[in-house]
Protein backbone atom coordinates (compact mmCIF):
# COMPACT_ATOMS: atom_id res chain seq x y z
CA UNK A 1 43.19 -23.31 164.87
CA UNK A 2 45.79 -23.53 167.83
CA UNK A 3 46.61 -25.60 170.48
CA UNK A 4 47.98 -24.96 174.09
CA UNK A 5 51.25 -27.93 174.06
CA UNK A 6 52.22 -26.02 178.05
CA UNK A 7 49.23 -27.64 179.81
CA UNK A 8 48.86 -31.15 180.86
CA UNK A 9 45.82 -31.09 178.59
CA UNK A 10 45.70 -30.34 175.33
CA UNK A 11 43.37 -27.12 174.61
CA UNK A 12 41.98 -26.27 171.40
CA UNK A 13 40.81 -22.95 170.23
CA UNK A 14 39.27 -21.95 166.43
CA UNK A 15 37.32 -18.63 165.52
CA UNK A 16 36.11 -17.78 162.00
CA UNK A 17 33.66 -15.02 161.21
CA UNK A 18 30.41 -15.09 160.24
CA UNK A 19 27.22 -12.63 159.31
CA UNK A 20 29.45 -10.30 157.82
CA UNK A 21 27.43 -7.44 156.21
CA UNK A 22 28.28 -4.10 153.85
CA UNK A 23 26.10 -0.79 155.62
CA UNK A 24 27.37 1.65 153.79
CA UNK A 25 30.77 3.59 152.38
CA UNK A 26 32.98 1.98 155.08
CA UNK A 27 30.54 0.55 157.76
CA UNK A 28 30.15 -3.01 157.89
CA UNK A 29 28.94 -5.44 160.91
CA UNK A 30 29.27 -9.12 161.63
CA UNK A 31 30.13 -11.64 164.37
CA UNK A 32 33.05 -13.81 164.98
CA UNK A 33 32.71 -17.62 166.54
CA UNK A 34 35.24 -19.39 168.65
CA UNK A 35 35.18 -22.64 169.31
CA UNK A 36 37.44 -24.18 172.65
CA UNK A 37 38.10 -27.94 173.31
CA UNK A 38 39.77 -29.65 175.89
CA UNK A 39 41.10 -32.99 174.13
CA UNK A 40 38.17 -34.38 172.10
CA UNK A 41 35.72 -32.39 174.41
CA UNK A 42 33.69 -29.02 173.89
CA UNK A 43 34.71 -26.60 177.28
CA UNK A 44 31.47 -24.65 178.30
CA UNK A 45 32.29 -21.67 180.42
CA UNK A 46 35.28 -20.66 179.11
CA UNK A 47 36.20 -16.61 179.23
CA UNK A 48 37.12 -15.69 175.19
CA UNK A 49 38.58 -12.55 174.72
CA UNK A 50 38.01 -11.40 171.41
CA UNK A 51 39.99 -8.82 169.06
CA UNK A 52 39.18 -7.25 165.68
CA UNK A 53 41.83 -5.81 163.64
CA UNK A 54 44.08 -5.97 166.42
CA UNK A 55 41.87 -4.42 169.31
CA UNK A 56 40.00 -6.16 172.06
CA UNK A 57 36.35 -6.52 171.45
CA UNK A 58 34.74 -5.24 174.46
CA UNK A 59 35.02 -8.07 177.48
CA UNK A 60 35.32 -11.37 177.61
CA UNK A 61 32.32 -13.85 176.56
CA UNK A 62 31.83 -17.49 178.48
CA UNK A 63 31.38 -20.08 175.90
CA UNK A 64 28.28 -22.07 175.94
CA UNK A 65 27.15 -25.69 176.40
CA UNK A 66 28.49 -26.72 173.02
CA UNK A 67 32.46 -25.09 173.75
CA UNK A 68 30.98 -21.61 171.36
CA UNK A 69 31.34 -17.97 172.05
CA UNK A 70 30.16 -15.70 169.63
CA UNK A 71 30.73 -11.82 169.49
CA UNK A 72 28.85 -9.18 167.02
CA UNK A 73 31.08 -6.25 166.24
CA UNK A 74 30.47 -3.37 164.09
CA UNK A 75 33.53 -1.36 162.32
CA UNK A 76 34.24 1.24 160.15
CA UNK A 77 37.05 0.86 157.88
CA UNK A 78 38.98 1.62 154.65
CA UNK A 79 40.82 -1.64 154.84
CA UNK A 80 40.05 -4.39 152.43
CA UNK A 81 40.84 -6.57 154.66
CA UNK A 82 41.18 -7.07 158.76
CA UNK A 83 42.35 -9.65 161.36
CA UNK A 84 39.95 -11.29 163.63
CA UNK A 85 41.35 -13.27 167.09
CA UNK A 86 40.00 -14.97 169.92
CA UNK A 87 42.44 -16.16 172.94
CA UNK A 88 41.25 -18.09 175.27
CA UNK A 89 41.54 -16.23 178.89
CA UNK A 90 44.10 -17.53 181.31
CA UNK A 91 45.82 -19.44 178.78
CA UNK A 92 48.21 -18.78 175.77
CA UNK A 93 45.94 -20.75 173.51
CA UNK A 94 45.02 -18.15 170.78
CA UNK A 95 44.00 -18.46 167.40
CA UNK A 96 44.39 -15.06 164.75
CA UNK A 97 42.74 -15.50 161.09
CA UNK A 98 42.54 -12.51 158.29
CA UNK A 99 39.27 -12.18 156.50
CA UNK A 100 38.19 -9.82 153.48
CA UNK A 101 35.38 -7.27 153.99
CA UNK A 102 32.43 -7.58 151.30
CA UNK A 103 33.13 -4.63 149.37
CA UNK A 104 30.41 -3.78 146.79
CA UNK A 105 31.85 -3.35 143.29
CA UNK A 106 32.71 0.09 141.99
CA UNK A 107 30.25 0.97 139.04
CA UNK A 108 32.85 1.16 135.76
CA UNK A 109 33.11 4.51 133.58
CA UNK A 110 31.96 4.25 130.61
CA UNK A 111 35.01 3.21 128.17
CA UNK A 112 35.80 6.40 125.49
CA UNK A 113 36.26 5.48 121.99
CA UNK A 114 40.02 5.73 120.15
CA UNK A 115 39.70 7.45 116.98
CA UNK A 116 39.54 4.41 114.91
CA UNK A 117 36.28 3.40 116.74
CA UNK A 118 34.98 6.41 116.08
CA UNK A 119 35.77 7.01 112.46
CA UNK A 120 34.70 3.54 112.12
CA UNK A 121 31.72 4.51 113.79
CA UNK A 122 30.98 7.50 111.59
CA UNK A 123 31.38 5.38 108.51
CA UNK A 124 29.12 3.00 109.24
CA UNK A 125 26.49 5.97 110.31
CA UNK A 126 27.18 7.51 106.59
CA UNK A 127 26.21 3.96 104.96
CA UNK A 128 23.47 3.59 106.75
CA UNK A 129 22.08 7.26 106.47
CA UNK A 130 22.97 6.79 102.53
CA UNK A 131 20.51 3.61 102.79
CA UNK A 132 17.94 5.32 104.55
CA UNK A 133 17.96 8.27 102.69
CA UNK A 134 17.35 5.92 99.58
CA UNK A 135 14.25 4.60 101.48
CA UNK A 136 13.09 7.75 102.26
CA UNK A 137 13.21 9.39 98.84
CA UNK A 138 10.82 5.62 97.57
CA UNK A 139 8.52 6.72 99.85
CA UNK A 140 8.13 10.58 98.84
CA UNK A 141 9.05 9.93 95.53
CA UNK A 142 5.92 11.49 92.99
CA UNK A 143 4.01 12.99 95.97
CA UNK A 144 2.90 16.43 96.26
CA UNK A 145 4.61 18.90 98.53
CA UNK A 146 3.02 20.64 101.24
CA UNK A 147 2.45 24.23 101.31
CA UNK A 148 4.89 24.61 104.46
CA UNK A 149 6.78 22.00 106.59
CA UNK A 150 8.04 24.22 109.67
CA UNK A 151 10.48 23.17 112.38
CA UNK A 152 10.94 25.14 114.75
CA UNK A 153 14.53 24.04 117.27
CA UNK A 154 14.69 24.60 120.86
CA UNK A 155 18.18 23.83 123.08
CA UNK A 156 18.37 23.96 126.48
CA UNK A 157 22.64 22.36 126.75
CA UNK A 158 22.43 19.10 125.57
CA UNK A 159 18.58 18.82 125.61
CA UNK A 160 16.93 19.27 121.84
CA UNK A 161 13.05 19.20 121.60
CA UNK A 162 12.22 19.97 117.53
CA UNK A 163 8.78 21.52 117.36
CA UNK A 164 7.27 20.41 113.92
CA UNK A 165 4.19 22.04 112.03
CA UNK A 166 2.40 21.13 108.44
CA UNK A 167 0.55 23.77 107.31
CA UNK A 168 -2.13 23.51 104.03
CA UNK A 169 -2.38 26.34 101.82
CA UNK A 170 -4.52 28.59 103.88
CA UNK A 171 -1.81 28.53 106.64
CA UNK A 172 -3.83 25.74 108.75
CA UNK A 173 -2.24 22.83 110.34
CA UNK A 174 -3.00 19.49 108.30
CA UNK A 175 -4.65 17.30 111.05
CA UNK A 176 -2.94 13.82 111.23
CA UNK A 177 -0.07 14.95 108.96
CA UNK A 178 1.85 11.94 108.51
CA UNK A 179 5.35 12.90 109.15
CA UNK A 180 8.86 10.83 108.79
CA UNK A 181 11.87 11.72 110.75
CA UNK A 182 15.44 10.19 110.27
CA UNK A 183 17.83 10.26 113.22
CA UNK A 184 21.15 9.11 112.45
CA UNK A 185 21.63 7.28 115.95
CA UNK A 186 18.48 5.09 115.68
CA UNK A 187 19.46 3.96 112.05
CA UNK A 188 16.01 3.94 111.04
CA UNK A 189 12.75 5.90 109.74
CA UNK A 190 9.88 6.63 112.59
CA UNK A 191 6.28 7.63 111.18
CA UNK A 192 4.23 9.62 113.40
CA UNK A 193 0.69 11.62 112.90
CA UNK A 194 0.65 15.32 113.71
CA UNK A 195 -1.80 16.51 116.23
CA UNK A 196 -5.24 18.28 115.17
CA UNK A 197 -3.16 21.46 114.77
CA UNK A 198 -1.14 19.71 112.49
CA UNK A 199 1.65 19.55 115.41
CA UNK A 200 4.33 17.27 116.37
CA UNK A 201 7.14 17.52 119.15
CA UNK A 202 10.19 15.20 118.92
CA UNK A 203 12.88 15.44 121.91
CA UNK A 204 16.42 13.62 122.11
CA UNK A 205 19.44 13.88 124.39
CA UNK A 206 23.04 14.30 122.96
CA UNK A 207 26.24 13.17 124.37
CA UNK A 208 29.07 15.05 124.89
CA UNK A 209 30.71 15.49 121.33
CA UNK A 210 28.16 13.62 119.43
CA UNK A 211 26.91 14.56 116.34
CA UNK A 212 23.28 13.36 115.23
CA UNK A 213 21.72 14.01 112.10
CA UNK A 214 18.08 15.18 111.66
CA UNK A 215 15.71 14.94 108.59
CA UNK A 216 12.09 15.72 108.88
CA UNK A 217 10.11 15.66 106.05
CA UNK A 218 6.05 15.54 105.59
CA UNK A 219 5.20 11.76 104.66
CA UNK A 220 3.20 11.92 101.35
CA UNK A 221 3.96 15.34 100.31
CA UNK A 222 6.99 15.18 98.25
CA UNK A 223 10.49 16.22 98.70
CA UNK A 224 10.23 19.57 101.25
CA UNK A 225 12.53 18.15 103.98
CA UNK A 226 13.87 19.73 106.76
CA UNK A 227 17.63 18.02 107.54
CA UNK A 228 20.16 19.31 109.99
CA UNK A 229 23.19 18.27 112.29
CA UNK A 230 23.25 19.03 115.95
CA UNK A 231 26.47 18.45 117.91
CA UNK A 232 26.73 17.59 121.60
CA UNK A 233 28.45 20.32 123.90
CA UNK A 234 30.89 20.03 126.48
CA UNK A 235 29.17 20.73 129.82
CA UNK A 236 30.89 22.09 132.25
């Protein structure tokens, strides 16, 4: 807010912005207000020049019955934030205000583990894989084993898709095969049915440096397991 003290009246002038919006990268629009009074009255028909970020905004606006003038701008900036400014034409009466532009936040990286957090995190994966492996062995425990529990691995980088067939004894997939798999980042057992073929398919993602345990094993049949450790690669 400012006043003009060199006239005989005193002039008041105020501008604040309004509307401001984010486009994109560094585009943004909005429109700034100004308000002029003479004394306690509103002054319609006033000339405003306004400025944004230090430049004049095009020409000069009248303001309206109720002592307003109000200018949309559109601006394309790095700045965080920019002066806005409205001076009232033929007088010194100007009033200058700094605003912030609404920046969207910056998505945050994902935070990498210290050591400790991940030796503490590979402990806790051996406790649990030593309690699931306990569970596991209840479940097969006096079963009889398959004739042939065949997993087949596939990689494309970090993308593993682990083909898995039960066969019988006369080399035929066992329809509805019950099959358990243990993956050491879920923590816990899944139970699926093979196919009619006596075929199931069971995908995962690894992340760069990760290592994930596998153990397949035929639910019902005994012991005959299939268990190995994949390890995530660094992708260039």
């Amino acid at each position: 807010m400012a006043y003009d003290n060199k006239q005989k009246q005193q002039f008041q002038i105020e501008v604040y912005a309004n509307e401001i919006v984010h486009l994109k990268d560094d585009e943004f629009e909005g429109a700034i207000t100004a308000t002029f009074t003479r004394g306690n009255r509103v002054a319609s028909g006033q000339e405003i020049q306004f400025y944004l970020a230090g430049r004049p905004l095009e020409k000069p606006l009248k303001t309206d019955e109720n002592g307003k003038a109000v200018r949309d701008f559109n601006i394309t900036t790095a700045a965080k934030t920019i002066s806005i400014e409205a001076q009232a034409v033929g007088f010194s009466t100007k009033d200058k205000r700094f605003i912030d532009l609404p920046r969207p936040e910056k998505p945050k990286g994902k935070a990498k583990k210290t050591d400790e957090e991940k030796k503490l995190d590979g402990i806790k994966t051996k406790i649990a894989l030593t309690k699931l492996e306990t569970e596991l062995e209840s479940i097969t425990k006096k079963k009889p084993e398959p004739y042939e529990l065949v997993v087949i691995p596939r990689r494309v980088g970090n993308r593993i898709i682990l083909y898995v067939r039960v066969n019988d004894e006369t080399d035929r997939g066992v329809n509805g095969a019950k099959i358990t798999i243990l993956d050491s980042s879920k923590k816990n057992l899944t139970t699926v049915n093979a196919d009619e073929d006596g075929e199931k398919s069971y995908p995962f993602n690894l992340e760069e440096d990760e290592e994930r345990e596998i153990c397949i094993t035929a639910a019902g049949y005994g012991h005959k397991e299939f268990r190995r450790t994949f390890r995530g690669r660094r992708l260039q």
